[in-house]
Protein backbone atom coordinates (compact mmCIF):
# COMPACT_ATOMS: atom_id res chain seq x y z
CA UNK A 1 148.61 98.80 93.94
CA UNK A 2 149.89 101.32 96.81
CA UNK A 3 147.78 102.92 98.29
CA UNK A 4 149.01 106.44 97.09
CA UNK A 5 148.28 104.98 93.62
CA UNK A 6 144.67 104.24 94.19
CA UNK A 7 144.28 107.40 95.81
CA UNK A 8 145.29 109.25 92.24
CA UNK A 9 143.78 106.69 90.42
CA UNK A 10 140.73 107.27 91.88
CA UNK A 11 141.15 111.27 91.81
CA UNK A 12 141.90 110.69 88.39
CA UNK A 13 138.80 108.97 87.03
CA UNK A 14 136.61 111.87 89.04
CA UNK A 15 138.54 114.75 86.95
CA UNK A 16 138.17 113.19 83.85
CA UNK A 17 134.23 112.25 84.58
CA UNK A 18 134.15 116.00 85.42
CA UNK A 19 131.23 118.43 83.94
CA UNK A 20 131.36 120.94 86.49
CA UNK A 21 131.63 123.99 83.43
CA UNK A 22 129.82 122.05 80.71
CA UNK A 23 127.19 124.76 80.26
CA UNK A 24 130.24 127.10 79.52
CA UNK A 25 132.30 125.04 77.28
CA UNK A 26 130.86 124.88 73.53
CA UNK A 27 133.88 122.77 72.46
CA UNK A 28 132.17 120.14 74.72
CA UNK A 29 133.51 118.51 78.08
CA UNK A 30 137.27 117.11 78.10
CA UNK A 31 138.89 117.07 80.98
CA UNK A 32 143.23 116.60 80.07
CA UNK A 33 145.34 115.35 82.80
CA UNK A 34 148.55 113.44 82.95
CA UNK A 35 150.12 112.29 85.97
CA UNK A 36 151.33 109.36 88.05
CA UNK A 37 152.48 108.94 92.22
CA UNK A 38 155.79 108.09 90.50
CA UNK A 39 156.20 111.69 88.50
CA UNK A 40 159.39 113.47 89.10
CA UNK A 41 158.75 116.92 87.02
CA UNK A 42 155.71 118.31 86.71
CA UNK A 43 154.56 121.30 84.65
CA UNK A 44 151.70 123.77 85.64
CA UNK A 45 150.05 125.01 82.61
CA UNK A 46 146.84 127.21 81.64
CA UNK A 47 144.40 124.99 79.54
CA UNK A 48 144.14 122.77 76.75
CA UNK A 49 144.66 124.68 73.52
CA UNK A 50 141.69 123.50 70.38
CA UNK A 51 144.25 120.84 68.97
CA UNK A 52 145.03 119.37 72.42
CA UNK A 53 141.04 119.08 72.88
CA UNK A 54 140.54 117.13 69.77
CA UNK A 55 143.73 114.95 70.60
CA UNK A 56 143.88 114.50 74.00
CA UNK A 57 147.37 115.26 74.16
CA UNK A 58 148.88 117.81 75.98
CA UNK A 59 150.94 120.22 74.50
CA UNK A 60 150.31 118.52 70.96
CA UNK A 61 151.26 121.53 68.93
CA UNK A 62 154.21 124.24 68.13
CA UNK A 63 153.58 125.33 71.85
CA UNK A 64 154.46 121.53 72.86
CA UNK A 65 157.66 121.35 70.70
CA UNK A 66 159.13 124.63 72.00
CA UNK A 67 158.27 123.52 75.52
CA UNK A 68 160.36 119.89 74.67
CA UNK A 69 163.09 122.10 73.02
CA UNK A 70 163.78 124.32 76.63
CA UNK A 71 163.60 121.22 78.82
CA UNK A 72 165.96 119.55 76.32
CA UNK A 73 163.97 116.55 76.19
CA UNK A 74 161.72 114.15 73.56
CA UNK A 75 157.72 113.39 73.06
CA UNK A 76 158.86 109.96 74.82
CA UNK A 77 160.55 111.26 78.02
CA UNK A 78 157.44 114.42 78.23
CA UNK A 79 154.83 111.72 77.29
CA UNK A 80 155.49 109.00 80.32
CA UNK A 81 153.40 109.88 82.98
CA UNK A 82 156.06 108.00 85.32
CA UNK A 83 158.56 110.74 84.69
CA UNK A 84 156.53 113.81 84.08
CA UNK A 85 153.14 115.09 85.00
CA UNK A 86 150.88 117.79 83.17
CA UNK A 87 148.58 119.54 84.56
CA UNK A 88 146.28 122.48 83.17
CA UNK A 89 144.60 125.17 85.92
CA UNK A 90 141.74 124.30 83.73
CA UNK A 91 141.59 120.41 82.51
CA UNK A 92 139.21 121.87 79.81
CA UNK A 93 139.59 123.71 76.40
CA UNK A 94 137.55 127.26 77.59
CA UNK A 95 136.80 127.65 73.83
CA UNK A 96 137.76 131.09 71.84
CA UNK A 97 137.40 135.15 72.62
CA UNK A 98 135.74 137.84 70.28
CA UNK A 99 139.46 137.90 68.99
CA UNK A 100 140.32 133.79 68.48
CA UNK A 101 142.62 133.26 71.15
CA UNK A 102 142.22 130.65 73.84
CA UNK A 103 139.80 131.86 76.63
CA UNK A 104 141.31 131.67 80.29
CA UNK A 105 140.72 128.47 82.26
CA UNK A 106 137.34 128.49 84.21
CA UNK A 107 137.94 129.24 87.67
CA UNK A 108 135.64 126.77 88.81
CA UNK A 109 137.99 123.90 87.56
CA UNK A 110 140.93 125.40 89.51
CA UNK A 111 138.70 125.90 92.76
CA UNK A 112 137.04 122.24 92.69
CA UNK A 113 140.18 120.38 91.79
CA UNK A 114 143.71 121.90 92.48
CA UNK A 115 144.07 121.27 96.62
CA UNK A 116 142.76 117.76 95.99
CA UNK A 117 145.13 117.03 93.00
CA UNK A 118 148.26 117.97 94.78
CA UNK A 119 147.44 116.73 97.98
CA UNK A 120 147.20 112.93 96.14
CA UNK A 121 150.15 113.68 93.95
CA UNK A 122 154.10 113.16 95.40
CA UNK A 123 156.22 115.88 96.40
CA UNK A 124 158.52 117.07 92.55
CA UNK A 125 161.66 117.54 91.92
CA UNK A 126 160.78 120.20 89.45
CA UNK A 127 157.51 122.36 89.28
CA UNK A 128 157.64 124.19 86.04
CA UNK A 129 155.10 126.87 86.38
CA UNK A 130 153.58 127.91 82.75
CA UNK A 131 151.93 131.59 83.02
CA UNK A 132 149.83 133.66 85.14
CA UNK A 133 147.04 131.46 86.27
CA UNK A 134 150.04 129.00 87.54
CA UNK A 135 151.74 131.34 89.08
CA UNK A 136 148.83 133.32 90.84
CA UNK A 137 147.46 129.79 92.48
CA UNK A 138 150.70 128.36 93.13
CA UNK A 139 153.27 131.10 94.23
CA UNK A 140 150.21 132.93 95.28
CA UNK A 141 151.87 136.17 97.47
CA UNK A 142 155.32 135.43 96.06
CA UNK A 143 154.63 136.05 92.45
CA UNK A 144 155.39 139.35 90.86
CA UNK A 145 153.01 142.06 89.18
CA UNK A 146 152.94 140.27 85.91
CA UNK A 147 154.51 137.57 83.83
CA UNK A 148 157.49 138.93 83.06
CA UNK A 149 158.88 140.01 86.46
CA UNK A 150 157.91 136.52 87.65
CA UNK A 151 160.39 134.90 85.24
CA UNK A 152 163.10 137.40 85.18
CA UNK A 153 162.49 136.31 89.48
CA UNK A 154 162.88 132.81 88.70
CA UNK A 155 165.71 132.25 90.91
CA UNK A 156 163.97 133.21 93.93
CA UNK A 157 161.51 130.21 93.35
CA UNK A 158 164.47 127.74 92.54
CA UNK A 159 165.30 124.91 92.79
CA UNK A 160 161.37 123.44 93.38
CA UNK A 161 159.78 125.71 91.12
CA UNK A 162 160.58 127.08 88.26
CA UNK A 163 158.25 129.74 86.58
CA UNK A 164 158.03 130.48 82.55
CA UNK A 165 156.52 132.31 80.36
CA UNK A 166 154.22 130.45 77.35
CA UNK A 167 156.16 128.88 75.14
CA UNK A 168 153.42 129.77 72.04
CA UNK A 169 154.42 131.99 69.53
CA UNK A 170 152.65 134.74 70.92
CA UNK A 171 155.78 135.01 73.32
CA UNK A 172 157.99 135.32 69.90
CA UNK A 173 158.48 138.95 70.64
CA UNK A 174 158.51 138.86 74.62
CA UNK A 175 161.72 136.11 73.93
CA UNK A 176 163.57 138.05 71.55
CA UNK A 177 163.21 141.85 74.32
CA UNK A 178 164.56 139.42 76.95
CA UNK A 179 167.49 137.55 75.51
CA UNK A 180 168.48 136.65 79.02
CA UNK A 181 165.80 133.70 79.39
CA UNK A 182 167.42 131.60 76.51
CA UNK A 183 171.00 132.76 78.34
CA UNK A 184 170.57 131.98 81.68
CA UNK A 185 167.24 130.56 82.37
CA UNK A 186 167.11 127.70 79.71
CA UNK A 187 170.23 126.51 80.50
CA UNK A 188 169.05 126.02 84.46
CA UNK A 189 165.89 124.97 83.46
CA UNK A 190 167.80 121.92 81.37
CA UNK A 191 170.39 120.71 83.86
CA UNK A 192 167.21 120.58 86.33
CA UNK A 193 165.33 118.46 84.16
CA UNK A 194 168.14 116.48 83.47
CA UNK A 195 168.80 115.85 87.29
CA UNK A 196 165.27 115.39 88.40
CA UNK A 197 164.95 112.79 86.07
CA UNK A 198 168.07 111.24 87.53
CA UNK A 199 170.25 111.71 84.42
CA UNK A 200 173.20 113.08 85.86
């Protein structure tokens, strides 16, 4: 094993043994990571969702499948950790609000883990940022005022990174006001996933 690999590996093990927000978390402790030193894509998301907690799957729901429809690609292309990485600002389900949505990722996750995590992992093809906590740690300064003029930015991040909105159904009404992402964005977003994988 390269040393690069037991570098992650070892980084790895530490995130998942993690209980740095236990007190918080009332779902319990699972930290959800996927990623290899041999990763080409890799997608910057918020947190695990309920149903990715009790599977330990990332993007194992609706939110998953929409997100494999716009990178035009299967569960067995997102799922191998040699071709794409997942990583949550919070490795952690946060639990539920007063209202039933998904609570943001504790900051302390982001804070003890993130410089590490990339510093061990190899330089992608393809970032794909996944909502405001991505894009306020990783395009820090750059990003926009909010979510929306991030994405309708995202070709002033291209070709490395590539920021998107959530691909839950929340967004339903955000995608149909802004017909221009599934015109011009998803289009990009698929021939880039198609080359950084070495597919054309």
């Amino acid at each position: 094993m390269a040393a690069s690999d037991r570098k992650l590996a070892s980084l790895l093990t530490e995130i998942r043994g993690c209980r740095i927000c236990e007190k918080y978390l009332s779902h319990g402790v699972r930290p959800i990571i996927h990623a290899s030193t041999r990763a080409r894509i890799c997608i910057v998301a918020q947190a695990p969702g309920i149903r990715v907690h009790e599977t330990g799957i990332s993007f194992n729901d609706p939110s998953g499948d929409r997100l494999r429809e716009w990178m035009g690609i299967g569960r067995e292309v997102f799922y191998d950790e040699d071709k794409v990485a997942i990583i949550g600002m919070g490795f952690c389900f946060p639990g539920f609000d007063a209202h039933g949505g998904d609570l943001p990722p504790r900051k302390e996750c982001a804070e003890a883990w993130q410089e590490k995590l990339f510093a061990a992992l190899p330089v992608f093809d393809l970032t794909l940022l996944i909502g405001s906590y991505a894009f306020d740690w990783h395009l820090k300064r750059r990003a926009k005022k909010n979510v929306s003029e991030t994405v309708k930015a995202w070709r002033d991040y291209t070709p490395a990174l590539l920021p998107l909105p959530h691909p839950s159904w929340r967004n339903n009404a955000w995608l149909a006001k802004n017909p221009w992402f599934a015109k011009d964005l998803l289009p990009y977003l698929r021939r880039r996933v198609k080359q950084a994988l070495k597919e054309e």
